[in-house]
PDB file of N, CA and C in Angstrom:
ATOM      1  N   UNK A   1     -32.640 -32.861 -20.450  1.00  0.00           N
ATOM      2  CA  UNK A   1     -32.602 -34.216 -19.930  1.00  0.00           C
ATOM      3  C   UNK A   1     -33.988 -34.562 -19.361  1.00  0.00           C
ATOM      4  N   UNK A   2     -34.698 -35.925 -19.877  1.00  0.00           N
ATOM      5  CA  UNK A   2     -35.961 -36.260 -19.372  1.00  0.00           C
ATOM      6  C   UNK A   2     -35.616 -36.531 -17.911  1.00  0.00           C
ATOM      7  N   UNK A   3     -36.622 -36.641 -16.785  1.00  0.00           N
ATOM      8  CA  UNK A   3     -36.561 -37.295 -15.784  1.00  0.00           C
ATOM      9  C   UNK A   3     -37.631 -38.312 -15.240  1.00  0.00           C
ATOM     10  N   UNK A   4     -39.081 -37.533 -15.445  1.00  0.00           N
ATOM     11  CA  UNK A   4     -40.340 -37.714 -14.903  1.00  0.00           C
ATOM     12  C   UNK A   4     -40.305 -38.285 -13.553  1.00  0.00           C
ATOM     13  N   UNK A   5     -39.985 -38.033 -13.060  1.00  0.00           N
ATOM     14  CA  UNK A   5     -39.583 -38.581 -11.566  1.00  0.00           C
ATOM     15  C   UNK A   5     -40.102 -37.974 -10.345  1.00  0.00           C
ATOM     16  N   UNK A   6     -40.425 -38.062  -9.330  1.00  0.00           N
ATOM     17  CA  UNK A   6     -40.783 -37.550  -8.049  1.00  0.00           C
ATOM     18  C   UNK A   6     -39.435 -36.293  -7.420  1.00  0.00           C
ATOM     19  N   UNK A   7     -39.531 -35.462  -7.075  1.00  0.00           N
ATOM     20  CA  UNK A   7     -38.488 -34.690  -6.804  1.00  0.00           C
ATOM     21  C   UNK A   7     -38.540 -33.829  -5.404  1.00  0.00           C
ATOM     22  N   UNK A   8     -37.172 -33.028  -5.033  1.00  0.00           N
ATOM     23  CA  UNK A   8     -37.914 -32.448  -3.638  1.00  0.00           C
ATOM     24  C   UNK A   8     -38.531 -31.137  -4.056  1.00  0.00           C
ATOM     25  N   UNK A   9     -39.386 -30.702  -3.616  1.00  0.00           N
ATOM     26  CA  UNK A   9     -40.041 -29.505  -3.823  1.00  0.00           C
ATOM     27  C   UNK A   9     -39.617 -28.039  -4.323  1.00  0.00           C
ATOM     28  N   UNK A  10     -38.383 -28.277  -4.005  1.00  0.00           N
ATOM     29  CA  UNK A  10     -37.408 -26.840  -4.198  1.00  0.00           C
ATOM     30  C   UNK A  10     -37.083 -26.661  -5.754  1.00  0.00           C
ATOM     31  N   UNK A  11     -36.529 -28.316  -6.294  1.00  0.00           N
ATOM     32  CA  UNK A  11     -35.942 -28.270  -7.343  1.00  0.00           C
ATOM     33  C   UNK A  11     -36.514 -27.492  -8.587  1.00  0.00           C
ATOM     34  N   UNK A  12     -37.319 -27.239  -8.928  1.00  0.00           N
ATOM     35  CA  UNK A  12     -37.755 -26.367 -10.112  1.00  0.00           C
ATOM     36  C   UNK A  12     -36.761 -25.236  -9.327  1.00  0.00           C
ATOM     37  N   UNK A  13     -37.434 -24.295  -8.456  1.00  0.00           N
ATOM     38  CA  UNK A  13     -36.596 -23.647  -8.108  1.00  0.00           C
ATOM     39  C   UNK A  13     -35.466 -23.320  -8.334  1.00  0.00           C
ATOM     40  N   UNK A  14     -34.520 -24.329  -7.714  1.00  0.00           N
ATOM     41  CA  UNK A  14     -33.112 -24.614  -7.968  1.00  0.00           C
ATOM     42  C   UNK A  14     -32.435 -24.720  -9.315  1.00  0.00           C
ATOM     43  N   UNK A  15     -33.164 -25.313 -10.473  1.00  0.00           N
ATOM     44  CA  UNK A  15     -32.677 -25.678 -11.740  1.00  0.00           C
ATOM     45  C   UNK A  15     -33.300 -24.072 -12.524  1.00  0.00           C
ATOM     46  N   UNK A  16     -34.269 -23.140 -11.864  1.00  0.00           N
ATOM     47  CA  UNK A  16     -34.034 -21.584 -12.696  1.00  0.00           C
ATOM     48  C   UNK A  16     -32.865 -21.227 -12.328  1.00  0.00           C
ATOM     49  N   UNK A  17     -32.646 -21.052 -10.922  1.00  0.00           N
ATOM     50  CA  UNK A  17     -31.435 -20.078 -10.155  1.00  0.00           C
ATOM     51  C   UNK A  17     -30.097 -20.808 -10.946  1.00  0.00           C
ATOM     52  N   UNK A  18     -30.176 -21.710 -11.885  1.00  0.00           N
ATOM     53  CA  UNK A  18     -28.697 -21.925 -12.603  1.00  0.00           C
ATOM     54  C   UNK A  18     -29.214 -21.565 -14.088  1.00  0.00           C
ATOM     55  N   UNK A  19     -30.327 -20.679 -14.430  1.00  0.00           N
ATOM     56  CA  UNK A  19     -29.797 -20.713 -15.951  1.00  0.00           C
ATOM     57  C   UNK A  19     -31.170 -21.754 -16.481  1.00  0.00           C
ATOM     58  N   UNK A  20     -31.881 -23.095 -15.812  1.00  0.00           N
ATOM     59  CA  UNK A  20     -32.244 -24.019 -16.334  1.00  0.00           C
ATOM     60  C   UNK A  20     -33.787 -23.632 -16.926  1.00  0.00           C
ATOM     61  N   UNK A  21     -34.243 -24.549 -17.435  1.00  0.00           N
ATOM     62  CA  UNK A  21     -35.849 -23.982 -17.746  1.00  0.00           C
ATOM     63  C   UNK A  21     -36.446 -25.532 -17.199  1.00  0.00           C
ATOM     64  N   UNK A  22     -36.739 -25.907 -16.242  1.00  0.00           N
ATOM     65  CA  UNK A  22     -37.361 -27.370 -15.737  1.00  0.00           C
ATOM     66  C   UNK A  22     -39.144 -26.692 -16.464  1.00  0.00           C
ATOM     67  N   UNK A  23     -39.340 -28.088 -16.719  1.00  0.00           N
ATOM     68  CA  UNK A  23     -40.541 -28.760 -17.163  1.00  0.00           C
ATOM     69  C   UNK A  23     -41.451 -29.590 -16.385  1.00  0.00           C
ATOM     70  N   UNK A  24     -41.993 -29.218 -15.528  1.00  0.00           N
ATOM     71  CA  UNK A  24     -42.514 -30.262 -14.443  1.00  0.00           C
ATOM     72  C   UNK A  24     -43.696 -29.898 -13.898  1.00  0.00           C
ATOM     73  N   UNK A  25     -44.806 -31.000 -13.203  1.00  0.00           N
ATOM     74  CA  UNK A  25     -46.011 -30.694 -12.987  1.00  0.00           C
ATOM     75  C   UNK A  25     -46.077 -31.245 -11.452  1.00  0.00           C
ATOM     76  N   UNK A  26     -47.798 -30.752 -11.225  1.00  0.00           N
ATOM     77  CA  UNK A  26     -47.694 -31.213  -9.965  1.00  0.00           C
ATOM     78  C   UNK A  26     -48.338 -32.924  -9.849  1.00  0.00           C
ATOM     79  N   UNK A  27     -48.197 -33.726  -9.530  1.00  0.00           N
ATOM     80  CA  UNK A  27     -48.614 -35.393  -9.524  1.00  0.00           C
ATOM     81  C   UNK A  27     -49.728 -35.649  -8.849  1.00  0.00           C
ATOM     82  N   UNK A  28     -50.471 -36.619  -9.681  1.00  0.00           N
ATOM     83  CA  UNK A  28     -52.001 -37.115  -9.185  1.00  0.00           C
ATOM     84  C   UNK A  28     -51.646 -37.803  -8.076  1.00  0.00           C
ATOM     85  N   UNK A  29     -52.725 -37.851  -7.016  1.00  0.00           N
ATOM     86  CA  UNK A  29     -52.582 -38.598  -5.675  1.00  0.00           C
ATOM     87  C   UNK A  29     -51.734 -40.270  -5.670  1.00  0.00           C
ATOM     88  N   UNK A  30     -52.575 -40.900  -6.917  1.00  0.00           N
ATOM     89  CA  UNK A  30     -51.257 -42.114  -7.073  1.00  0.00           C
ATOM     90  C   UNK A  30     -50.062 -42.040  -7.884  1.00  0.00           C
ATOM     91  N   UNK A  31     -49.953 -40.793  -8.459  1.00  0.00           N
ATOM     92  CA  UNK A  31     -48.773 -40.709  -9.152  1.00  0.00           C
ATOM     93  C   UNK A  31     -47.960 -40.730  -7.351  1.00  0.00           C
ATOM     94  N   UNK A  32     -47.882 -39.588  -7.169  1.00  0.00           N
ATOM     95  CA  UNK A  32     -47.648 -38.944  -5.912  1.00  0.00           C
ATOM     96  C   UNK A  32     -47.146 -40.470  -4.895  1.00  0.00           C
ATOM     97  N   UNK A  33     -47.855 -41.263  -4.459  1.00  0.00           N
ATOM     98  CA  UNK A  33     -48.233 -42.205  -3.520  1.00  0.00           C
ATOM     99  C   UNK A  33     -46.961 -43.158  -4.742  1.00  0.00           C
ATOM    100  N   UNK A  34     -47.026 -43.335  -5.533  1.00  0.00           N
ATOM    101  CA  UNK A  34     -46.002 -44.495  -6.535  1.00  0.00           C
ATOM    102  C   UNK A  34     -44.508 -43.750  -6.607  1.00  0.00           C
ATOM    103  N   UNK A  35     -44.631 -42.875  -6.757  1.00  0.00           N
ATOM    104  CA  UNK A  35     -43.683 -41.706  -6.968  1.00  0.00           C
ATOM    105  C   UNK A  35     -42.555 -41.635  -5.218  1.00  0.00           C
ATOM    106  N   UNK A  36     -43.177 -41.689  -4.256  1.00  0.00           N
ATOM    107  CA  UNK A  36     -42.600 -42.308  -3.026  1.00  0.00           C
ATOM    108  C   UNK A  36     -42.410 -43.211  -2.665  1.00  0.00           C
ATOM    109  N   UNK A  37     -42.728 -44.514  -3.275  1.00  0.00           N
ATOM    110  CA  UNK A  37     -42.238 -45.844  -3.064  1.00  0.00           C
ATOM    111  C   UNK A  37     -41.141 -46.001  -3.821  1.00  0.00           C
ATOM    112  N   UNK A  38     -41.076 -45.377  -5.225  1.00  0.00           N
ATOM    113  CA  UNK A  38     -39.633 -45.523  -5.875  1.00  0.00           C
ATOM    114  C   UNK A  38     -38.886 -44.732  -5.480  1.00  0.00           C
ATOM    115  N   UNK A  39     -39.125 -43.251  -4.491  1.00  0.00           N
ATOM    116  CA  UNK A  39     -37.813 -42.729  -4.053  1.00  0.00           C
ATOM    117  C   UNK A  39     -37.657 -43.389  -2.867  1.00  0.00           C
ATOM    118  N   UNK A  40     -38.151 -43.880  -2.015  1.00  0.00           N
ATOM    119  CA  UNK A  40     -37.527 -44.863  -0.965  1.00  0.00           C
ATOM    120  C   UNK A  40     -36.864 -45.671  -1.491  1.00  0.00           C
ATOM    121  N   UNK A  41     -37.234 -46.808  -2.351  1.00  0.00           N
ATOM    122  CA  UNK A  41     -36.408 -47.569  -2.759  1.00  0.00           C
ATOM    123  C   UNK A  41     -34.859 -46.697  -3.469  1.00  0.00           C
ATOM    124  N   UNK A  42     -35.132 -46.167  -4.133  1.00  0.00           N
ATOM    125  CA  UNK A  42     -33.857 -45.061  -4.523  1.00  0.00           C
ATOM    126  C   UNK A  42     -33.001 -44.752  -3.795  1.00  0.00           C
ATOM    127  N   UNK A  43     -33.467 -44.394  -3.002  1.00  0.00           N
ATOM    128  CA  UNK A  43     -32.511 -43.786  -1.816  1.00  0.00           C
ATOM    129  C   UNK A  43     -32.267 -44.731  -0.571  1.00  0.00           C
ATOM    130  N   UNK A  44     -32.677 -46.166  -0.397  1.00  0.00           N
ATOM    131  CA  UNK A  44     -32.404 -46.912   0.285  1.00  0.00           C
ATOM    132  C   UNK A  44     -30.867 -47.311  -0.573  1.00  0.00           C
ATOM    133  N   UNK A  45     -31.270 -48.044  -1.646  1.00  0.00           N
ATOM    134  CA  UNK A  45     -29.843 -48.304  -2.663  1.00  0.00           C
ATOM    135  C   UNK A  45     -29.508 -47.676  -2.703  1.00  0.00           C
ATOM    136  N   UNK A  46     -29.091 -45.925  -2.604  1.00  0.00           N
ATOM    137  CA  UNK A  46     -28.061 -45.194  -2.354  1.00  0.00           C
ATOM    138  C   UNK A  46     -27.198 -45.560  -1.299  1.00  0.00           C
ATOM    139  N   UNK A  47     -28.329 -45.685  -0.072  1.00  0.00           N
ATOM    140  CA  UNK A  47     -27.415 -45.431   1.393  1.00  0.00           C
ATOM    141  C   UNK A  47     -26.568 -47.247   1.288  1.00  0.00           C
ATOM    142  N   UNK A  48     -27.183 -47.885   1.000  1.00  0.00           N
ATOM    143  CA  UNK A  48     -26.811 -49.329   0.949  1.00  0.00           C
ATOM    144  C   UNK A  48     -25.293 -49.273   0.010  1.00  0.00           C
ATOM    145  N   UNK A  49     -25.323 -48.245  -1.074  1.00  0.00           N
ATOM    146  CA  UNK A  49     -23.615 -47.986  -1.669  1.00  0.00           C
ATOM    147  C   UNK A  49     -23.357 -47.328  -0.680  1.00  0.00           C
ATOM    148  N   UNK A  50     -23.347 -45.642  -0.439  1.00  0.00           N
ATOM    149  CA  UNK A  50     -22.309 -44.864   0.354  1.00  0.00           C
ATOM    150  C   UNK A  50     -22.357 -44.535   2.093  1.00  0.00           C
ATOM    151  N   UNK A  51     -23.421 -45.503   2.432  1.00  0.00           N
ATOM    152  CA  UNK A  51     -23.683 -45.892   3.752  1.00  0.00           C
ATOM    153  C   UNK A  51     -23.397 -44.043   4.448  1.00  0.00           C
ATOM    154  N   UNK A  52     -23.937 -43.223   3.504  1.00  0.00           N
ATOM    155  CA  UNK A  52     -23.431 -42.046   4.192  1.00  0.00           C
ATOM    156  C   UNK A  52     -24.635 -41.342   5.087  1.00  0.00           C
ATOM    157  N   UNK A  53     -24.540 -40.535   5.873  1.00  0.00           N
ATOM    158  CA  UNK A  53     -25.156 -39.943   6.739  1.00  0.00           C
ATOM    159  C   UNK A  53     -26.101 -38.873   5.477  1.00  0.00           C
ATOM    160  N   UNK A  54     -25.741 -38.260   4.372  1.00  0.00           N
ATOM    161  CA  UNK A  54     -26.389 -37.360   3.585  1.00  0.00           C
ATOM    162  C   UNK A  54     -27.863 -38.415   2.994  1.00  0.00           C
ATOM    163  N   UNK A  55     -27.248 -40.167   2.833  1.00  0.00           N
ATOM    164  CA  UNK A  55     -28.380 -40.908   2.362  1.00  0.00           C
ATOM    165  C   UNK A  55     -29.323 -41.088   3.134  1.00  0.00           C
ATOM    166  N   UNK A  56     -28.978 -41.268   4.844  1.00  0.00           N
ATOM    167  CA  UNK A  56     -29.884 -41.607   5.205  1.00  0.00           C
ATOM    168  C   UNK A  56     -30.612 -40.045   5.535  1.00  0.00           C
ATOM    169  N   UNK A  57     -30.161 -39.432   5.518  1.00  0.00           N
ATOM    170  CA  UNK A  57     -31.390 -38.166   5.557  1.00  0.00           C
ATOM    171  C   UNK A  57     -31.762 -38.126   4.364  1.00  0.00           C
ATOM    172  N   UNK A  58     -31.708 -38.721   3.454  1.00  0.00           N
ATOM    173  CA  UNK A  58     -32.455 -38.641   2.033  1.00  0.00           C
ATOM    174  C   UNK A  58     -33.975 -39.828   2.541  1.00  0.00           C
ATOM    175  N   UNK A  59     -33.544 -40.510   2.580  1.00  0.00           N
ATOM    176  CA  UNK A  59     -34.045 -41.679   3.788  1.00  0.00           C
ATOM    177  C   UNK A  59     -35.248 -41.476   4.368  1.00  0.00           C
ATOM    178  N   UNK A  60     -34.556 -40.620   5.518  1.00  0.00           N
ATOM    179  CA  UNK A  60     -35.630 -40.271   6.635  1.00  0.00           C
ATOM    180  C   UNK A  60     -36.664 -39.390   6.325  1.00  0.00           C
ATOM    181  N   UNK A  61     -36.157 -38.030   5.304  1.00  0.00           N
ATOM    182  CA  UNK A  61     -36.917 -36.902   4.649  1.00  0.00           C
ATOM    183  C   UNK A  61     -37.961 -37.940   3.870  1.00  0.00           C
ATOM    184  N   UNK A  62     -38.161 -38.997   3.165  1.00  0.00           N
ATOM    185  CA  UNK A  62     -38.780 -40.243   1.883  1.00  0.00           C
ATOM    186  C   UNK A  62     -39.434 -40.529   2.913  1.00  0.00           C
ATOM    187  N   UNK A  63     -39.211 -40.939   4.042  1.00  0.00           N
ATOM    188  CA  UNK A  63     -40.253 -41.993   5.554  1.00  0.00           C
ATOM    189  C   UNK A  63     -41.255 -40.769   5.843  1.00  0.00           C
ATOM    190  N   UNK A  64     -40.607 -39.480   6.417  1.00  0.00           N
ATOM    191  CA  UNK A  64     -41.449 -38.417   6.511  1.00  0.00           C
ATOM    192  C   UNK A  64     -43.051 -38.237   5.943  1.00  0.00           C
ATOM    193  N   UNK A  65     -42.059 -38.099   4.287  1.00  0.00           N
ATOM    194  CA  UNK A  65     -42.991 -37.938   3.379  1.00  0.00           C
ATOM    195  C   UNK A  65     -44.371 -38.822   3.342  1.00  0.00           C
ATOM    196  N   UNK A  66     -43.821 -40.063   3.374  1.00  0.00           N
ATOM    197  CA  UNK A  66     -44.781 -41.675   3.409  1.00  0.00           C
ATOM    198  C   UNK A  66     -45.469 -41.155   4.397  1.00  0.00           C
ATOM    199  N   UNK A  67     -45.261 -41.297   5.808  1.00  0.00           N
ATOM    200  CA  UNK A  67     -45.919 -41.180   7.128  1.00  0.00           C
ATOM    201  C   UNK A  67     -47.293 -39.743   7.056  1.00  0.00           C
ATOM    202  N   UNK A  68     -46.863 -38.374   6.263  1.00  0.00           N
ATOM    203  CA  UNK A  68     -47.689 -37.520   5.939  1.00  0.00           C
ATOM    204  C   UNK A  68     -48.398 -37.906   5.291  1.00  0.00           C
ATOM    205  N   UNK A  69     -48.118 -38.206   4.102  1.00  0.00           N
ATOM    206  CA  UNK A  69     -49.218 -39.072   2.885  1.00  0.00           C
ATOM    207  C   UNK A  69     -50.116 -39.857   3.510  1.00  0.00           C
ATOM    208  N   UNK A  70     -49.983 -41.131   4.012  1.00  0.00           N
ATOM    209  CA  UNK A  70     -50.728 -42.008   4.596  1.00  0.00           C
ATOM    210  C   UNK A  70     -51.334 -41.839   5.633  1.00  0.00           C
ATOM    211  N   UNK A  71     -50.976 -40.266   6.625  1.00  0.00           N
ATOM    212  CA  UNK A  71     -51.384 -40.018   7.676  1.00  0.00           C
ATOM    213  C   UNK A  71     -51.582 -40.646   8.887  1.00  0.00           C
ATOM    214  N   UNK A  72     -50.419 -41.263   8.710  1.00  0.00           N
ATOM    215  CA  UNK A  72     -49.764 -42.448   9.995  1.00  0.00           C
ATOM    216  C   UNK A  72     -49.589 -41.110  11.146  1.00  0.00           C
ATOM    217  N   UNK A  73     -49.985 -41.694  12.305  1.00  0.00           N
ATOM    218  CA  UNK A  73     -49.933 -40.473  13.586  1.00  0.00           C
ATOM    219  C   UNK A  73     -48.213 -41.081  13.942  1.00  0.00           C
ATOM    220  N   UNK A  74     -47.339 -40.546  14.475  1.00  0.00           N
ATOM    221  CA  UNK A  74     -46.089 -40.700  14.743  1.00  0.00           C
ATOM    222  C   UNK A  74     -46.193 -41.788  15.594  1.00  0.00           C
ATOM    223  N   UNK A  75     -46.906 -41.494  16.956  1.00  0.00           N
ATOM    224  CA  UNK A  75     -47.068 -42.100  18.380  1.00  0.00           C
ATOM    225  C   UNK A  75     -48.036 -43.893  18.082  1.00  0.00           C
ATOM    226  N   UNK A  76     -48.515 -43.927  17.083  1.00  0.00           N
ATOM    227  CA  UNK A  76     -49.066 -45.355  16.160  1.00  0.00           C
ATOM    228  C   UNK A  76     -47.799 -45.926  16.001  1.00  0.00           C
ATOM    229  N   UNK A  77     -47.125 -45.316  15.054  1.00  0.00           N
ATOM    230  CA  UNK A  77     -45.725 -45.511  14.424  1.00  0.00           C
ATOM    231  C   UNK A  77     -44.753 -46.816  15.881  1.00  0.00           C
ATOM    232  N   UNK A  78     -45.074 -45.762  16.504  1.00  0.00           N
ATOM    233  CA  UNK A  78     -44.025 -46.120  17.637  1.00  0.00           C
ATOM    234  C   UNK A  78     -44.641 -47.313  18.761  1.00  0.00           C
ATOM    235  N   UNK A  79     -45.801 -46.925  19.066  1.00  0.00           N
ATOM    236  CA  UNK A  79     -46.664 -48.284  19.552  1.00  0.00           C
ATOM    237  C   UNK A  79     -46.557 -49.527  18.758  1.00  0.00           C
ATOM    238  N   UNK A  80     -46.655 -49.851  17.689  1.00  0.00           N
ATOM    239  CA  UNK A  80     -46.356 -50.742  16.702  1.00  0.00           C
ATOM    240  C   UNK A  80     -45.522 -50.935  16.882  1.00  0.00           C
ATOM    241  N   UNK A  81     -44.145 -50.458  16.238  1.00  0.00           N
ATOM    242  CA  UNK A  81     -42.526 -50.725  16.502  1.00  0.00           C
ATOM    243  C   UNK A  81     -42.319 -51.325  18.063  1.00  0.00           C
ATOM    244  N   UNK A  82     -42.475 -51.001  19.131  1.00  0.00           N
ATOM    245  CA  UNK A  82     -42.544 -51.383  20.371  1.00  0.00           C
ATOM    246  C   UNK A  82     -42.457 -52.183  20.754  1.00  0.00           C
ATOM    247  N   UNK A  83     -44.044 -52.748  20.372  1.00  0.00           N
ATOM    248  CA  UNK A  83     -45.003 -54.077  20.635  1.00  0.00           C
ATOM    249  C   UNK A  83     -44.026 -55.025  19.384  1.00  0.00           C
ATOM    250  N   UNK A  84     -43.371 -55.080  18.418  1.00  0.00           N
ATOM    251  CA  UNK A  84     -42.670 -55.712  17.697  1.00  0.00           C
ATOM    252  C   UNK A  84     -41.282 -55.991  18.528  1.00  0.00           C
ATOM    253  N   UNK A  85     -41.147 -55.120  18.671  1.00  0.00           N
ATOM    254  CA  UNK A  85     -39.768 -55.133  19.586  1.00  0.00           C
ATOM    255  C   UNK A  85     -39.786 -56.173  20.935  1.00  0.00           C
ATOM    256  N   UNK A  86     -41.223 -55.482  21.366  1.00  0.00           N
ATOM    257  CA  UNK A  86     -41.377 -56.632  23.003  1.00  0.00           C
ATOM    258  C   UNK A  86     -41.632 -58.010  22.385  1.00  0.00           C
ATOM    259  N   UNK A  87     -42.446 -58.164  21.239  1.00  0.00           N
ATOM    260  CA  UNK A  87     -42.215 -59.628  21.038  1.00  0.00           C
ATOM    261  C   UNK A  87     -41.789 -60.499  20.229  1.00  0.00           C
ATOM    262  N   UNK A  88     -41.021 -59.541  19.578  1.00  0.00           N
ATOM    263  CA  UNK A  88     -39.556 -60.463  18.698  1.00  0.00           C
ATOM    264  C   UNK A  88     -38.055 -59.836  18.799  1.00  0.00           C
ATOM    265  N   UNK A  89     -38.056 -58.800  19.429  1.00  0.00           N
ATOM    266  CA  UNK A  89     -36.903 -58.138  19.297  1.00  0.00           C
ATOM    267  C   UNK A  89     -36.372 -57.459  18.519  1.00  0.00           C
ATOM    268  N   UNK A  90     -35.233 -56.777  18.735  1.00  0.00           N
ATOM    269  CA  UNK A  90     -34.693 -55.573  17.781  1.00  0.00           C
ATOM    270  C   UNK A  90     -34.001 -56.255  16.989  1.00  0.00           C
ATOM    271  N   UNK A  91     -32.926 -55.205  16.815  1.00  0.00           N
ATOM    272  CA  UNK A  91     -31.705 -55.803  15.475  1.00  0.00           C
ATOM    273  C   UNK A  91     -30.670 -54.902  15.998  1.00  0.00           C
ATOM    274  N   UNK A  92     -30.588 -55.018  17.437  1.00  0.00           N
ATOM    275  CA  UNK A  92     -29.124 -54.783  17.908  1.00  0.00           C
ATOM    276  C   UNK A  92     -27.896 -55.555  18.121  1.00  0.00           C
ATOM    277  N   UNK A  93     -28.472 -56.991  18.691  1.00  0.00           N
ATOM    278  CA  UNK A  93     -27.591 -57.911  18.894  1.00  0.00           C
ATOM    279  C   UNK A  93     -26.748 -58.582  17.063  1.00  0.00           C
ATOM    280  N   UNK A  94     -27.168 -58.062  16.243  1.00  0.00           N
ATOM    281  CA  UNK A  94     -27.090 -58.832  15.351  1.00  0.00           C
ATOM    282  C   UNK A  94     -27.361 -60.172  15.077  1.00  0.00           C
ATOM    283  N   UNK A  95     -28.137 -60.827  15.807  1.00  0.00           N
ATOM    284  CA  UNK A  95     -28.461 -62.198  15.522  1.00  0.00           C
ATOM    285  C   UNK A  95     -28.824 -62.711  13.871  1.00  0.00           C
ATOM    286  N   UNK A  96     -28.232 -63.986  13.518  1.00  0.00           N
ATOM    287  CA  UNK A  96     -27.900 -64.189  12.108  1.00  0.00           C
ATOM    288  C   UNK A  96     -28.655 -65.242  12.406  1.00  0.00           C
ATOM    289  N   UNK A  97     -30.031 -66.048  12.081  1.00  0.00           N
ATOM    290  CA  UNK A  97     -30.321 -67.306  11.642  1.00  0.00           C
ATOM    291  C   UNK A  97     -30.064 -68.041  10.667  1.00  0.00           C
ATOM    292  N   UNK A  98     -29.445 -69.395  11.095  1.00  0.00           N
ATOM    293  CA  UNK A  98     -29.232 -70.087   9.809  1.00  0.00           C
ATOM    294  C   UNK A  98     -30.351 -71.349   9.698  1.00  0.00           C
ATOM    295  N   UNK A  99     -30.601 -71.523  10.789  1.00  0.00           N
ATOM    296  CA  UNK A  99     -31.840 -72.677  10.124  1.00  0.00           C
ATOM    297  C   UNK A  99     -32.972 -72.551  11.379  1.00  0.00           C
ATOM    298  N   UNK A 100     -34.043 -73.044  10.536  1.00  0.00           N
ATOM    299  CA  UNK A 100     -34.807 -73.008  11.676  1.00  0.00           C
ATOM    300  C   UNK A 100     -35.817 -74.460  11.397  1.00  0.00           C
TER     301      UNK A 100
END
């Protein structure tokens, strides 16, 4: 079965220990960098069907990944988010706009 796809690191691994013979290389920096924007998106539309706790750690492990790649410092991450938060707010209340 073709895939060419971005994968987690183990899987070659995983597909000998059954018998399999995987075919796979390691990805150029923008393969790599393109290759994580479509598994976020992937795995966002997963969790968006089975709203399950296994997606969003598929999820969070994909954000990880991004944040290493791009070499976003965590504590940036969170200063940003913050300062968004202090001046527009979260998405706890559920507020729904209908017109503005």
């Amino acid at each position: 079965m073709k895939y060419n796809k971005l994968v987690r690191d183990k899987i070659p691994e995983y597909i000998k220990s059954k018998g399999g013979k995987p075919v796979f290389r390691i990805a150029s920096a923008d393969e790599h960098w393109n290759g994580l924007k479509e598994k976020l998106r992937e795995e966002v539309e997963e969790f968006i069907k089975s709203e399950s706790i296994e997606e969003m750690a598929d999820i969070w492990e994909v954000i990880e990944a991004v944040v290493e790649y791009k070499k976003f410092d965590h504590q940036d991450i969170n200063t940003v988010k913050l300062a968004k938060v202090e001046e527009r707010g979260g998405f706890k209340k559920g507020i729904i706009l209908e017109e503005a």
